[in-house]
Each structure stands twice: as C-alpha cells, then as structure tokens.
Protein backbone atom coordinates (compact mmCIF):
# COMPACT_ATOMS: atom_id res chain seq x y z
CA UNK A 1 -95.34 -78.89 -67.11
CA UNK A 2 -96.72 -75.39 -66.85
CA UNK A 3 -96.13 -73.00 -69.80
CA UNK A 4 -94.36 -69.78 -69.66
CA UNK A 5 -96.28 -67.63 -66.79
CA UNK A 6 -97.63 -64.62 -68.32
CA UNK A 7 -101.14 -62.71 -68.18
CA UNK A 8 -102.36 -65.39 -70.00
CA UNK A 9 -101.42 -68.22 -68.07
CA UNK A 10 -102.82 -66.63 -65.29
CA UNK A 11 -105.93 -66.41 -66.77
CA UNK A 12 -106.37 -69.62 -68.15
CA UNK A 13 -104.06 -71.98 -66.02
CA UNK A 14 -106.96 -72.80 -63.27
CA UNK A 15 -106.23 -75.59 -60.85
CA UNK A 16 -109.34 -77.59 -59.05
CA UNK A 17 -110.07 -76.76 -55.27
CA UNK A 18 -113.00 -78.08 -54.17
CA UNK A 19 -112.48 -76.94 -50.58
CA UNK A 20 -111.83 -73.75 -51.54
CA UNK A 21 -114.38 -73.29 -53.96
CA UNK A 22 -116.98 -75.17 -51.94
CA UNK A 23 -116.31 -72.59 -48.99
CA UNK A 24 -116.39 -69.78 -51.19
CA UNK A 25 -119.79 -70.68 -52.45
CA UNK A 26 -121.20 -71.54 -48.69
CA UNK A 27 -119.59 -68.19 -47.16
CA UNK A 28 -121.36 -66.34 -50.52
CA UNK A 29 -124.42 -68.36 -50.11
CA UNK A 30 -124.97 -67.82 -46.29
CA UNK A 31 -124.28 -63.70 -46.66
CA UNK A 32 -126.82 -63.38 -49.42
CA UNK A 33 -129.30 -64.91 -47.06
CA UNK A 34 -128.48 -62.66 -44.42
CA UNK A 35 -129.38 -59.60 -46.87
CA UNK A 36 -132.59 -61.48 -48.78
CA UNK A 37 -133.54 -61.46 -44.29
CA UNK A 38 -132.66 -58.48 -43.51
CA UNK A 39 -134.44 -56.99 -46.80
CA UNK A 40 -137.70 -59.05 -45.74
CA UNK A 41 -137.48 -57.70 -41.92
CA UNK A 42 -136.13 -54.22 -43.03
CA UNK A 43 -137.32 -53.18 -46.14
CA UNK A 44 -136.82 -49.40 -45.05
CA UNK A 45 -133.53 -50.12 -44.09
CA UNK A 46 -132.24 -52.94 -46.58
CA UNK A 47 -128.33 -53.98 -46.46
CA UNK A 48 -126.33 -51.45 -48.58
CA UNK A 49 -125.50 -53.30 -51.91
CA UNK A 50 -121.62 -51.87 -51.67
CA UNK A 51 -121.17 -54.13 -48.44
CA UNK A 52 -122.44 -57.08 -50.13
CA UNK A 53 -120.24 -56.68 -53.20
CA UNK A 54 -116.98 -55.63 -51.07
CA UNK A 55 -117.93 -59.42 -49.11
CA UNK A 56 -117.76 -60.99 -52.58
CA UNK A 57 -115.36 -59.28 -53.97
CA UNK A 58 -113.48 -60.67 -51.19
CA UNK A 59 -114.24 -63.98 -51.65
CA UNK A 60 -113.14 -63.60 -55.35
CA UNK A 61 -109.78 -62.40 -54.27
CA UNK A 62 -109.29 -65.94 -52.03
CA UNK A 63 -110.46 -67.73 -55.13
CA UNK A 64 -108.27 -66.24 -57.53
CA UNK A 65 -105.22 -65.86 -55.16
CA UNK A 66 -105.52 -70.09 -54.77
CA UNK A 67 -107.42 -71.41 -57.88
CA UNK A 68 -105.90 -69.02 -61.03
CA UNK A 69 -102.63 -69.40 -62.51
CA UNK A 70 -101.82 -67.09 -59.63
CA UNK A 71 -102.32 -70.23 -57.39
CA UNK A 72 -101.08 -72.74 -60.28
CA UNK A 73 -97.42 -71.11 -60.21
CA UNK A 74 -96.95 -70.54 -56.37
CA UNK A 75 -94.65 -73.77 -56.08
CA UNK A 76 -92.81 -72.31 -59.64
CA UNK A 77 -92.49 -69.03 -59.28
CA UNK A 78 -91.07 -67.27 -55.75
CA UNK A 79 -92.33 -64.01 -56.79
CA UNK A 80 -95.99 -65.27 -57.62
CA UNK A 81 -95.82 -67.10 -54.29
CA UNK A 82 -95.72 -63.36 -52.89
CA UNK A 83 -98.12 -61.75 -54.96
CA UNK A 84 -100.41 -64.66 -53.53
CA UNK A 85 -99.46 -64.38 -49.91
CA UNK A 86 -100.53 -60.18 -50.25
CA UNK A 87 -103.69 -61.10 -51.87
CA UNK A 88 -104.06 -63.14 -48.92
CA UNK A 89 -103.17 -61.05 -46.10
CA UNK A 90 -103.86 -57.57 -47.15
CA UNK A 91 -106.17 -57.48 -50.10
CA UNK A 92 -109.17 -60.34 -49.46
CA UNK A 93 -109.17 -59.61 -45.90
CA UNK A 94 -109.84 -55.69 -45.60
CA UNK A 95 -112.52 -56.46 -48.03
CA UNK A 96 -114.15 -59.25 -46.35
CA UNK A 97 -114.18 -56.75 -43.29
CA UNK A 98 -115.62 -53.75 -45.23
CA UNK A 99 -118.68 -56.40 -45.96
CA UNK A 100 -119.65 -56.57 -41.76
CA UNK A 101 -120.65 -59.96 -42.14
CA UNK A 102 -120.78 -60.42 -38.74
CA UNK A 103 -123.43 -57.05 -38.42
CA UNK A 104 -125.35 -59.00 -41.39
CA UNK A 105 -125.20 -61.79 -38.81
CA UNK A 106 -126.97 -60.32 -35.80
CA UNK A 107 -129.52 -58.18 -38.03
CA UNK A 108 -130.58 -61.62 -39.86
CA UNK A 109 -130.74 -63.99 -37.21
CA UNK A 110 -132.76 -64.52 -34.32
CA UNK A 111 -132.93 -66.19 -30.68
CA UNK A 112 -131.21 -68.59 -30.12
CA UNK A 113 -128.34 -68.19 -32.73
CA UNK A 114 -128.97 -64.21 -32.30
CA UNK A 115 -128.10 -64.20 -28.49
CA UNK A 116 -125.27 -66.62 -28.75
CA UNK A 117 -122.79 -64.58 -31.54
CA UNK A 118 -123.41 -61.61 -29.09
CA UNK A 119 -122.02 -63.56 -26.41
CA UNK A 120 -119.01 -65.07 -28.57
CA UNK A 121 -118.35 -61.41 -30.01
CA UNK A 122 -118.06 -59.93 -26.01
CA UNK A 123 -116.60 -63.41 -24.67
CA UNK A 124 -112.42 -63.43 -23.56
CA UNK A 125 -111.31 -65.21 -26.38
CA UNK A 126 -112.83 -62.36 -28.96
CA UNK A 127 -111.92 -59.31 -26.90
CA UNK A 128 -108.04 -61.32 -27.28
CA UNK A 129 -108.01 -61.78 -30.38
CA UNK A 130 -109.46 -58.31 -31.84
CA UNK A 131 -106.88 -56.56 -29.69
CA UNK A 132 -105.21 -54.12 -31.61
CA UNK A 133 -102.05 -54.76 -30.31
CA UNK A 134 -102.42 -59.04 -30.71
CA UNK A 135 -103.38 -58.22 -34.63
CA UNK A 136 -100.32 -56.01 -35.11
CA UNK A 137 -97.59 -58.69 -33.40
CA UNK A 138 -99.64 -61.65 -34.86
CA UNK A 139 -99.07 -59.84 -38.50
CA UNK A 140 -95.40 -58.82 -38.08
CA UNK A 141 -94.55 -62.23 -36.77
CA UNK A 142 -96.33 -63.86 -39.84
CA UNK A 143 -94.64 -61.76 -42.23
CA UNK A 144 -91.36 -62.42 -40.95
CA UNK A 145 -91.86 -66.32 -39.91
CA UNK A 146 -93.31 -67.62 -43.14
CA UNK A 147 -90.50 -65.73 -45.18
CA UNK A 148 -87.76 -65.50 -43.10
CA UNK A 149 -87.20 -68.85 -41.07
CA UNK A 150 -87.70 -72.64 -41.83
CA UNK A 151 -91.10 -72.44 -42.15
CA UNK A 152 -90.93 -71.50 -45.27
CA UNK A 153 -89.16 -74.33 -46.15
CA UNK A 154 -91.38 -76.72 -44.37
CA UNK A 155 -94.47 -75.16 -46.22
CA UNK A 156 -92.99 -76.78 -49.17
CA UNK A 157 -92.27 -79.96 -48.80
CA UNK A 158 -95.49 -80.62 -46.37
CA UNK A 159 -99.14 -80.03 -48.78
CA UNK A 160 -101.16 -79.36 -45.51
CA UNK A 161 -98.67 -77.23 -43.96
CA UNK A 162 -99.00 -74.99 -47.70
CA UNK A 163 -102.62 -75.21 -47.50
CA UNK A 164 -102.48 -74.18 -43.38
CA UNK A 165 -100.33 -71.21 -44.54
CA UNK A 166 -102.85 -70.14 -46.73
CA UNK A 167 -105.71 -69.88 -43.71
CA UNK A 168 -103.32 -68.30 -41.48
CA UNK A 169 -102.47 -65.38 -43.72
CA UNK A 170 -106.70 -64.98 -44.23
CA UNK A 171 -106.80 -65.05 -40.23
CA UNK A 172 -104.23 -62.84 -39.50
CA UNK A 173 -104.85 -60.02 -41.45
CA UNK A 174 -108.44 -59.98 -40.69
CA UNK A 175 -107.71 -59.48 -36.96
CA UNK A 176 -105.33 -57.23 -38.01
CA UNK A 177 -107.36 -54.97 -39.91
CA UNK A 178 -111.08 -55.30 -38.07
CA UNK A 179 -109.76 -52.56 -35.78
CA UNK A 180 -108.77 -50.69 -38.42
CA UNK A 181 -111.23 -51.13 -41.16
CA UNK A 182 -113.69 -52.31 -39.62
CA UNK A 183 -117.16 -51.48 -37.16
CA UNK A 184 -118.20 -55.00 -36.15
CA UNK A 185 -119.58 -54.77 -32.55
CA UNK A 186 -116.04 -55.67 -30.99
CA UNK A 187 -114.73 -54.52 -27.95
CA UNK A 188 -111.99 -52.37 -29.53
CA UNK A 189 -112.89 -48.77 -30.42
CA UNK A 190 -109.67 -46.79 -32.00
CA UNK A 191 -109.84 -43.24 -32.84
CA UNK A 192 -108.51 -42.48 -36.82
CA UNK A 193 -105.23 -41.39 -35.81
CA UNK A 194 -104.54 -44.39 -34.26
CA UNK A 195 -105.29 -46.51 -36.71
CA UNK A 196 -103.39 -44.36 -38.98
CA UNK A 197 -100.12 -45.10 -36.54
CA UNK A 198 -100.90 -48.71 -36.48
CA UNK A 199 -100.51 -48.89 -40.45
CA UNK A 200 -97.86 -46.56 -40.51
CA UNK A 201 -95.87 -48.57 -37.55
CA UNK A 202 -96.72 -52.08 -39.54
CA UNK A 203 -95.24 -50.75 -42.87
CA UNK A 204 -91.60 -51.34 -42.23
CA UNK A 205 -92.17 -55.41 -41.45
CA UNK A 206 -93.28 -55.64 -45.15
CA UNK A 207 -90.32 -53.50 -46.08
CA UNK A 208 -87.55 -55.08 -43.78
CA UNK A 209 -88.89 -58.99 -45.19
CA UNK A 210 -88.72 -57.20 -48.64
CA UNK A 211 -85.32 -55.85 -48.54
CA UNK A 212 -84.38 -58.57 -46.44
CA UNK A 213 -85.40 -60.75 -49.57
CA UNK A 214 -84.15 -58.91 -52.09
CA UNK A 215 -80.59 -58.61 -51.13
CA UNK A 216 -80.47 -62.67 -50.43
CA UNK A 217 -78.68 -65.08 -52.32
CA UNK A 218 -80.10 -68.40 -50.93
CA UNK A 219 -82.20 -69.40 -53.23
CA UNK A 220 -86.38 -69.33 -52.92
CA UNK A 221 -87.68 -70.06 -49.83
CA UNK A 222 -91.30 -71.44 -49.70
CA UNK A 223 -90.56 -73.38 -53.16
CA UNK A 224 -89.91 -76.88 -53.73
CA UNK A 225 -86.38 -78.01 -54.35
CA UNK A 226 -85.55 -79.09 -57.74
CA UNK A 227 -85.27 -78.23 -61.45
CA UNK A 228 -86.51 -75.06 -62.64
CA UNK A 229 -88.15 -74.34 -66.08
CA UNK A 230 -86.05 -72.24 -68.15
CA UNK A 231 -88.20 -69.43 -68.75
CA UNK A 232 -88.32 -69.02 -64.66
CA UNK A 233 -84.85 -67.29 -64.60
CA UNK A 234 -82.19 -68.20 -61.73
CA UNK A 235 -83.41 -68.54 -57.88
CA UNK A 236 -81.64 -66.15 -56.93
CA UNK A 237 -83.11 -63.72 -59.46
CA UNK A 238 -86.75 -64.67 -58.55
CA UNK A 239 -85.86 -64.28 -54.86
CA UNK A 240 -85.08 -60.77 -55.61
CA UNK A 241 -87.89 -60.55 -57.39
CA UNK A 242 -90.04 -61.63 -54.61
CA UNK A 243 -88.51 -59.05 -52.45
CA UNK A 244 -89.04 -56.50 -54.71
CA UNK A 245 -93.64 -57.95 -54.61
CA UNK A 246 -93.18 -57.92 -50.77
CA UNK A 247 -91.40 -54.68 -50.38
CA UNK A 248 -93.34 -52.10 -52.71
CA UNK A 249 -96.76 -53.69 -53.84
CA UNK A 250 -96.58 -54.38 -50.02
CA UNK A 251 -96.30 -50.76 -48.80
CA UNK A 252 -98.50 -49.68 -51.82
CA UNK A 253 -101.05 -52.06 -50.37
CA UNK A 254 -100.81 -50.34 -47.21
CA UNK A 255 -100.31 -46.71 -48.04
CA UNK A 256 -103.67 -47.46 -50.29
CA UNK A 257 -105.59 -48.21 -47.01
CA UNK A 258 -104.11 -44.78 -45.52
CA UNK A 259 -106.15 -43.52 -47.85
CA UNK A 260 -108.95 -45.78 -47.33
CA UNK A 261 -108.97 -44.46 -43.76
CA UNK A 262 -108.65 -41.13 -44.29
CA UNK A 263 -111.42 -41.29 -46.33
CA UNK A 264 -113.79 -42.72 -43.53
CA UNK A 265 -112.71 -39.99 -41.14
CA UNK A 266 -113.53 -37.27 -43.37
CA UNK A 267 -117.27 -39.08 -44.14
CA UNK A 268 -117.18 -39.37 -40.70
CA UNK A 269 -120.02 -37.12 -39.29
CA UNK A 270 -119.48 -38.64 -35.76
CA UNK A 271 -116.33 -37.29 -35.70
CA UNK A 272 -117.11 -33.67 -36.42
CA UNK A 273 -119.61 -33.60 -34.22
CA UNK A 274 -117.38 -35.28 -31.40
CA UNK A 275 -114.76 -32.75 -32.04
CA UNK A 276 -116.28 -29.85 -31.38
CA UNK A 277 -118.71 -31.64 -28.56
CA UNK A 278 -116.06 -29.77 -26.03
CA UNK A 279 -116.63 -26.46 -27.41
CA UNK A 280 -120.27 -26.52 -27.53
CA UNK A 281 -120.46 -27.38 -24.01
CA UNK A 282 -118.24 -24.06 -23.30
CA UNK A 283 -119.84 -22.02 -25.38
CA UNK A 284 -123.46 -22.76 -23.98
CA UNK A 285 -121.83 -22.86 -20.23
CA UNK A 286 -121.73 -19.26 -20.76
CA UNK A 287 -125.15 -18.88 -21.22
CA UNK A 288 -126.89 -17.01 -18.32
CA UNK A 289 -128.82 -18.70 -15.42
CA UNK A 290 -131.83 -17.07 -16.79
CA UNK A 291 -131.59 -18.33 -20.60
CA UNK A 292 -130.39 -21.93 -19.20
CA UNK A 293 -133.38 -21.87 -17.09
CA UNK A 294 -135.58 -20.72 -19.73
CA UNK A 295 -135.13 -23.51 -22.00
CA UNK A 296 -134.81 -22.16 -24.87
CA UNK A 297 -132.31 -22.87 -27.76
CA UNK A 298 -130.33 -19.54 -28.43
CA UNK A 299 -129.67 -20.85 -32.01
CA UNK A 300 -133.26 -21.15 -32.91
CA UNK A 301 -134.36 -18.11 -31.25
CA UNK A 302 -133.17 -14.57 -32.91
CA UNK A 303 -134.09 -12.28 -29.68
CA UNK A 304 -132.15 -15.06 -27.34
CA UNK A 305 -128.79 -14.98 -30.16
CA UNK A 306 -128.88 -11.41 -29.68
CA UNK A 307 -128.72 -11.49 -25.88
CA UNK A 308 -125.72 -13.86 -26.34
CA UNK A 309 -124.14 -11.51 -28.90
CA UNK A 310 -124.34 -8.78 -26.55
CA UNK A 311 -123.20 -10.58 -23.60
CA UNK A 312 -120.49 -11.98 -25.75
CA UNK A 313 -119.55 -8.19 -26.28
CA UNK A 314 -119.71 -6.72 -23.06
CA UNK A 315 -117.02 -9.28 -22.37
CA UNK A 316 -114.97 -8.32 -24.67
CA UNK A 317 -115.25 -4.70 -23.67
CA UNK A 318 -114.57 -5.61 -19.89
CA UNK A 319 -111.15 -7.91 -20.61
CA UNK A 320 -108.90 -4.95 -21.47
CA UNK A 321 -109.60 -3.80 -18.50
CA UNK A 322 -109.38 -6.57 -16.44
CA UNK A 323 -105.69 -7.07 -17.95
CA UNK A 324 -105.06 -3.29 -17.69
C-alpha cells in the first residue's frame, strides 16, 4: 500500500526499472561520446553544452515520468496517470529534439555508420514518418485513443500493453514536434508560421479529451478496477481531475512552445535576411548597366551611393509627371 500521494511521495516513492533506467544510461552514455568526438575532431567548433543538457534533461523527464512516485501512482491515481502521459508526449520529447542527437550522430561518426544514417534519414520510411501532417494525425489520434476508447482500459489490465503505451507517447510526440522544434537533416522544412498553425490547430485535441474528461462520470479509464485508498477521493472526482491535467497543463504545455518558437524566429538571422532577400534584389535591379557592370558594391563605395541617391531622385522628380 502506497501512502497518501503528496510532494513527498513523489519524491521518495521510487519504483525499480531496469529497462528504463538501463536505456536512459545507454542513450546518455552514447550522446556524451558523440560530444567527447566531436570535441576531439572539432575543437574550434565543440558541441554547444545547452544541447547536451536539453538531451539529458530529457532523459531525466522519461525517468522521472516512469520511475518517481509520479510513475509509482499512475495505476492509483487517474490524474497522475495524466500528468505522466504529458511528461511523456510533450515535455521529454521537445527536449530530446532540442539536443539534435541525430546531428551529434553524423558529426561523430564515420564511414560506414556515417553514410548509412544519411541514407536512413533521406530513405521513404523517414521522409513518412517526419511528415508534418503524419505527426499531427498520429498525435491527435493518440490523445484521443488512449483516453477516450477501450484502450485505455486494456492498458490496464495488460503490463506490456502499459509499458507499450508509454513508448508510443515518447514516439509520437517526437515526430510530432521534430518539424516543429527541431533542425535534424529531415526532409521537412516548415517556415515559423506554419509551425505556429500546426500547434495552434493541435491545441483543441488536448482540450476536447480534457473537457471530454472532465464532464464524465464513468469512472477512470486507464486504471485498474478495484478498491481505492481513501485518501484518493471518488473516481469520478479524479476523472475530473484528470481532465482538468489534460485540458490546461496541456494547452499551457503547448502555448509554452509558442513561445519557444517565437523565440527561434526572432534569433533567427536566416530569416531576416530571407525576408528582405526580395527587396534587395529590386533595389540593386535598379542599378544602372554601367554600375552593374562595374562591379562595384554601391554600399561600400560613397561616390557609387551617391549616384544611386541621385538616380533614386531624379525618379522621384519624373513620377509626378508621368501620373500628371
């Protein structure tokens, strides 16, 4: 019997995984490698430190989210079950992402391993898979499946079908969010408005499960039947409960990596520069023949600016007339 859930519990109430916690420690061990490499091959240009701690912090969240009292109370508690299914789907994964481990990958390795993840990244099957599109129906249809339908059910009486859960959610939302988060060498390039849209579009799954949830009455789905402790409350109040994790913390995740993605397109140099690439090219299509043939770079040169500012001007003094 577990005691009353609290911050404590959480902290304290740690349940063995050795598959988990082995993984953890090989994914950790193998990406630390990669930057030790690319440090020894690169030392001008060693892997930034904040990747490698987003990649761990990651792997933290998939260790707390199964091994804490966060993972101890997800058959107990229906809400705690959802705080662990966001961690999975929407926290660890973005993170993970944010740490380009497969970037690390190509940089560290070499021929053959080198040459064969550059095929796998631009084979079919990847191009799929990373499709915008197939991340955004693959993450509405596991939101809504492992809540809303039998599955959820199924999930708890059946330990591998739990544990399968648990890999799908990590899956999902990483092809979800590489597009989005990410710049992995995938096929899939999408402007920041787009992405934008995509998280904007996803938001009301979370919300519709949540509300969906939160207005039920039939009982906890995802939990194993049976007795409930008496400091857990009634199902039906932890179902709304659970509603309530899904439906805010959910779009709070989500409006949080807005931000996130604002952010990158205002650090975005690339983006300035490819935004006013257009008007450049005007602007130095008006140059004459004779300055284009010249060579010369009318920004850098003060008596060639000058030529442009007057040409500029006798323009301007021609156009009223021209509309006159």
């Amino acid at each position: 019997m577990l005691p009353e859930f609290g911050l404590r519990a959480a902290l304290t109430q740690w349940q063995a995984a050795p598959v988990v916690t082995a993984l953890a420690l090989v994914a950790a061990g193998l990406y630390l490698w990669g930057v030790v490499r690319v440090a020894r091959r690169h030392p001008a240009r060693p892997w930034r430190a904040w990747r490698t701690g987003m990649f761990l912090a990651g792997l933290a969240v998939v260790v707390v989210a199964l091994q804490s009292g966060i993972g101890s109370y997800d058959d107990v508690l229906f809400w705690d079950h959802m705080v662990q299914h966001l961690m999975l789907v929407m926290v660890a994964p973005p993170l993970l992402i944010l740490g380009q481990p497969v970037t690390l990958l190509l940089h560290a390795s070499r021929n053959p391993l080198h040459t064969w993840v550059k095929r796998f990244v631009r084979s079919r099957l990847v191009r799929l898979v990373t499709w915008p599109v197939f991340g955004f129906a693959g993450y509405a249809v596991a939101i809504v499946v492992a809540h809303l339908t039998a599955l959820a059910n199924l999930t708890a009486r059946n330990a591998f079908a739990h544990q399968a859960e648990h890999v799908g959610f990590l899956l999902v939302g990483y092809l979800f969010f590489l597009p989005i988060l990410g710049s992995e060498p995938i096929r899939w390039r999408m402007s920041y408005p787009a992405r934008l849209l995509l998280l904007f579009l996803v938001m009301p799954v979370d919300t519709f499960t949540g509300l969906l949830l939160g207005y039920g009455n039939r009982g906890t789905p995802g939990l194993p039947p049976g007795p409930r402790p008496a400091w857990a409350g009634t199902a039906v109040q932890d179902l709304h409960a659970g509603g309530a994790v899904m439906w805010v913390a959910g779009d709070a995740i989500m409006f949080a990596l807005m931000m996130v993605v604002f952010l990158m397109w205002s650090t975005d140099t690339r983006t300035a520069s490819h935004s006013h690439g257009w008007l450049e090219a005007a602007r130095r299509a008006t140059v004459t023949p004779d300055l284009q043939a010249a060579g010369t770079d009318i920004d850098n040169d003060d008596a060639q600016l000058a030529a442009y500012n007057a040409y500029l001007n006798r323009l301007n003094d021609v156009q009223p007339g021209r509309q006159g």
